[in-house]
N, C-alpha and C. Protein backbone atom coordinates (compact mmCIF):
# COMPACT_ATOMS: atom_id res chain seq x y z
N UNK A 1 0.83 -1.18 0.00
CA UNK A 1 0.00 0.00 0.00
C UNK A 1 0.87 1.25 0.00
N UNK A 2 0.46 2.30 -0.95
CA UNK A 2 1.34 3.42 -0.98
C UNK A 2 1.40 4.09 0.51
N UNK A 3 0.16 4.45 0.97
CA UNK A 3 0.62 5.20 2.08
C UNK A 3 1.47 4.42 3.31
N UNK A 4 1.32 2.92 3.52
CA UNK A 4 2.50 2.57 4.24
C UNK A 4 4.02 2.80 4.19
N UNK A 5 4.32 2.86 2.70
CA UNK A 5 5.32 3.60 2.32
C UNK A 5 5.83 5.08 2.11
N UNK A 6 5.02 5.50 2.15
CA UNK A 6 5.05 6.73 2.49
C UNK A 6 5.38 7.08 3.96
N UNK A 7 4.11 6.58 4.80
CA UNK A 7 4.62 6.88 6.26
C UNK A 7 5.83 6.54 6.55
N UNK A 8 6.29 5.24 6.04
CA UNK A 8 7.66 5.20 6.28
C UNK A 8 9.01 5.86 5.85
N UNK A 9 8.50 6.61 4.87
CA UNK A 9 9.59 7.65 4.12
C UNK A 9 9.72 8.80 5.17
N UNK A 10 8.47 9.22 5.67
CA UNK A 10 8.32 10.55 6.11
C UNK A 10 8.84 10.29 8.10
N UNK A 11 8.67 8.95 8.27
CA UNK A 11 9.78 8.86 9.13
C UNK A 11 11.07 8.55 9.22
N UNK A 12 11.59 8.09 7.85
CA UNK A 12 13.15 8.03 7.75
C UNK A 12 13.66 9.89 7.47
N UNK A 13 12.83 10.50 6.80
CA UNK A 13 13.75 11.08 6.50
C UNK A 13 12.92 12.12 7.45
N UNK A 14 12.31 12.24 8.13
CA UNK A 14 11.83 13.43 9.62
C UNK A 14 11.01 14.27 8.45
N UNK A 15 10.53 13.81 7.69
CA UNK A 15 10.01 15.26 6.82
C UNK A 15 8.62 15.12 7.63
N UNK A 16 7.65 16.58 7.32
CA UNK A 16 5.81 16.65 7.89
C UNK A 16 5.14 16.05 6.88
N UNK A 17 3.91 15.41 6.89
CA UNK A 17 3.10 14.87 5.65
C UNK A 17 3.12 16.02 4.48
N UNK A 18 2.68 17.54 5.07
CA UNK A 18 2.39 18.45 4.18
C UNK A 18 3.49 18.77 3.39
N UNK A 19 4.77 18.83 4.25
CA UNK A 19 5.93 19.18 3.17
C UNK A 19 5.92 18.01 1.70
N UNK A 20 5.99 16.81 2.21
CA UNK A 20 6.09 16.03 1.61
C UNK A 20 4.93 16.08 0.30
N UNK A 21 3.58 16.31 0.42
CA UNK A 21 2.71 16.15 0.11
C UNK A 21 2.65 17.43 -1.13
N UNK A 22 3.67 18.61 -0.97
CA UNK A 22 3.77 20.08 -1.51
C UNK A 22 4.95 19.49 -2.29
N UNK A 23 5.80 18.72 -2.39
CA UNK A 23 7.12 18.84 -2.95
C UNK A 23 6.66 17.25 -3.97
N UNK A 24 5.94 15.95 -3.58
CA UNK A 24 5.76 15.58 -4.75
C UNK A 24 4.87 15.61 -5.59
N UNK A 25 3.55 16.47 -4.85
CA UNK A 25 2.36 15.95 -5.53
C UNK A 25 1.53 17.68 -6.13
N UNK A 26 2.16 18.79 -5.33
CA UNK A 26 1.65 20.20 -4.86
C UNK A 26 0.20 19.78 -4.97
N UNK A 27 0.06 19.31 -3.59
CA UNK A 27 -0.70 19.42 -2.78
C UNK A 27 -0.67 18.93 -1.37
N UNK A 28 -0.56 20.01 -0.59
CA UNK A 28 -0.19 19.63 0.81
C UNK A 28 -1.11 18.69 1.86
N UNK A 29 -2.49 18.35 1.09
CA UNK A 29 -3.54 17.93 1.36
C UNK A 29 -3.04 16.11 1.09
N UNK A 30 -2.52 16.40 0.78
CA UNK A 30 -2.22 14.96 -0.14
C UNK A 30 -2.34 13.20 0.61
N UNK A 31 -1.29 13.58 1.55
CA UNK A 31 -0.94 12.58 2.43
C UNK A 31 -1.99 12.37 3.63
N UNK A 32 -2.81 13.35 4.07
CA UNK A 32 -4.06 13.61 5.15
C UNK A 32 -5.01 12.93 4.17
N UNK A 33 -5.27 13.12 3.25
CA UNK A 33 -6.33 12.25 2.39
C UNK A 33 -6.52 11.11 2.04
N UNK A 34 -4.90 10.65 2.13
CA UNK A 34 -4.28 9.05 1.46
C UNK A 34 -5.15 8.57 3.02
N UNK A 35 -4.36 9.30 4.21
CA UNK A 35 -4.65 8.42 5.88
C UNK A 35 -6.57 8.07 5.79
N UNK A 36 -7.12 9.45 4.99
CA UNK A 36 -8.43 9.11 5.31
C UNK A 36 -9.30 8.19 3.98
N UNK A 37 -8.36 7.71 3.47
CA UNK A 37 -8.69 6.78 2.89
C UNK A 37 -8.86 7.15 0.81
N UNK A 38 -8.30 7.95 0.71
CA UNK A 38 -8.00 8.82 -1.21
C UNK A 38 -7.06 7.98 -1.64
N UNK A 39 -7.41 7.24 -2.74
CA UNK A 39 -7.32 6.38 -3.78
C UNK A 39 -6.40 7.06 -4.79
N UNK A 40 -4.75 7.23 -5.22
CA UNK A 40 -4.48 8.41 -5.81
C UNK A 40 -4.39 7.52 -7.41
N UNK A 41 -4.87 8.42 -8.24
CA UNK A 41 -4.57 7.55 -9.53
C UNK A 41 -3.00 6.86 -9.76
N UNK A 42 -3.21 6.15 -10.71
CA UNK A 42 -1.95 5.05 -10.67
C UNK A 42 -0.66 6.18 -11.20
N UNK A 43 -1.35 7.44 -11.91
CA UNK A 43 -0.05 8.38 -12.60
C UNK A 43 0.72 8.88 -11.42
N UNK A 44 -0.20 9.33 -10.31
CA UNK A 44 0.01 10.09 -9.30
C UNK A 44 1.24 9.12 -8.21
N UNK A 45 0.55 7.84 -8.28
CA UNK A 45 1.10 6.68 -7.61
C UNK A 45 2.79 6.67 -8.02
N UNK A 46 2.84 6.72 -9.25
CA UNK A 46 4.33 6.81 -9.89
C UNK A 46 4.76 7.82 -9.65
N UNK A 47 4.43 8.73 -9.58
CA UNK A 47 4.74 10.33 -9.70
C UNK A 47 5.34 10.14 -8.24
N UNK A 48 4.80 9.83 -7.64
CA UNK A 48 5.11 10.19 -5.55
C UNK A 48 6.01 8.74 -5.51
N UNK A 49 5.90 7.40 -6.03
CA UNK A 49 7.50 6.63 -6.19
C UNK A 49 8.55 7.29 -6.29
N UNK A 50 8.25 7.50 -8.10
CA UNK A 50 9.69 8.57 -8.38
C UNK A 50 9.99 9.43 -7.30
N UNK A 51 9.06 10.59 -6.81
CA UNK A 51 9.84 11.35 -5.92
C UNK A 51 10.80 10.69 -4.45
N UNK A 52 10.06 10.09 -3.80
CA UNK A 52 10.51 9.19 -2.80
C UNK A 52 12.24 8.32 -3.08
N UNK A 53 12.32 8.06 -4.52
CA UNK A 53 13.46 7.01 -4.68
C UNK A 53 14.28 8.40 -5.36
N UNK A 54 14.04 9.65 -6.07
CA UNK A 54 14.96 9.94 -6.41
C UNK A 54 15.26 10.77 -5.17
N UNK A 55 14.24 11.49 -4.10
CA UNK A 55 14.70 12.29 -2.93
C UNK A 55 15.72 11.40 -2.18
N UNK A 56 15.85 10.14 -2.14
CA UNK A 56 16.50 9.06 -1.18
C UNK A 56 18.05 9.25 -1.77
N UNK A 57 18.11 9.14 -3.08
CA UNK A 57 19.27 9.06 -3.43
C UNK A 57 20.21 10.43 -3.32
N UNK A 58 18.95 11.42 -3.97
CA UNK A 58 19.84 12.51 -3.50
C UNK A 58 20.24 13.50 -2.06
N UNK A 59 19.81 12.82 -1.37
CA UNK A 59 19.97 13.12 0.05
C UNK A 59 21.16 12.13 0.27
N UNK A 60 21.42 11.08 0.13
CA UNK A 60 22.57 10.18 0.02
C UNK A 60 23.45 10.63 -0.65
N UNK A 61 23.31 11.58 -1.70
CA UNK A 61 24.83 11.73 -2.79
C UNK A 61 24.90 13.02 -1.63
N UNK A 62 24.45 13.87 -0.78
CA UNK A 62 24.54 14.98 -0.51
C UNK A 62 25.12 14.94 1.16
N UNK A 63 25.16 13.58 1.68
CA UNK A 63 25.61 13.07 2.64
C UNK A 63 27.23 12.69 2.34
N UNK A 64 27.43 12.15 1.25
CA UNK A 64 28.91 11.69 0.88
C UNK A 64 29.72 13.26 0.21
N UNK A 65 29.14 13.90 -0.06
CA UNK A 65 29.44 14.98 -1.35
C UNK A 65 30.66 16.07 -0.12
């Protein structure tokens, strides 16, 4: 389920739902909607992957850098 993964992003990396929710999706509503149960289309679904795996990496190149 996406939002399990999500919650778990947003506690590895200390971010708030809303930041998170403004930076992959602009909409800060985003992640409060997933908890109450919002179905995000499958584009959206990829869209908030991608962000999650490329924010991971580049927080990692920016840790070694």
């Amino acid at each position: 389920m996406l939002i399990r993964t999500i919650e778990k992003f947003l506690r590895e990396q200390n971010m708030a739902a809303t930041k998170f929710g403004r930076l992959a999706t602009r909409d800060p509503r985003f992640v409060l909607d997933l908890r109450m149960g919002r179905t995000p289309r499958p584009e959206t679904q990829s869209r908030v992957e991608h962000f999650m795996n490329t924010y991971t990496q580049e927080t990692k190149g920016m840790v070694h850098a």
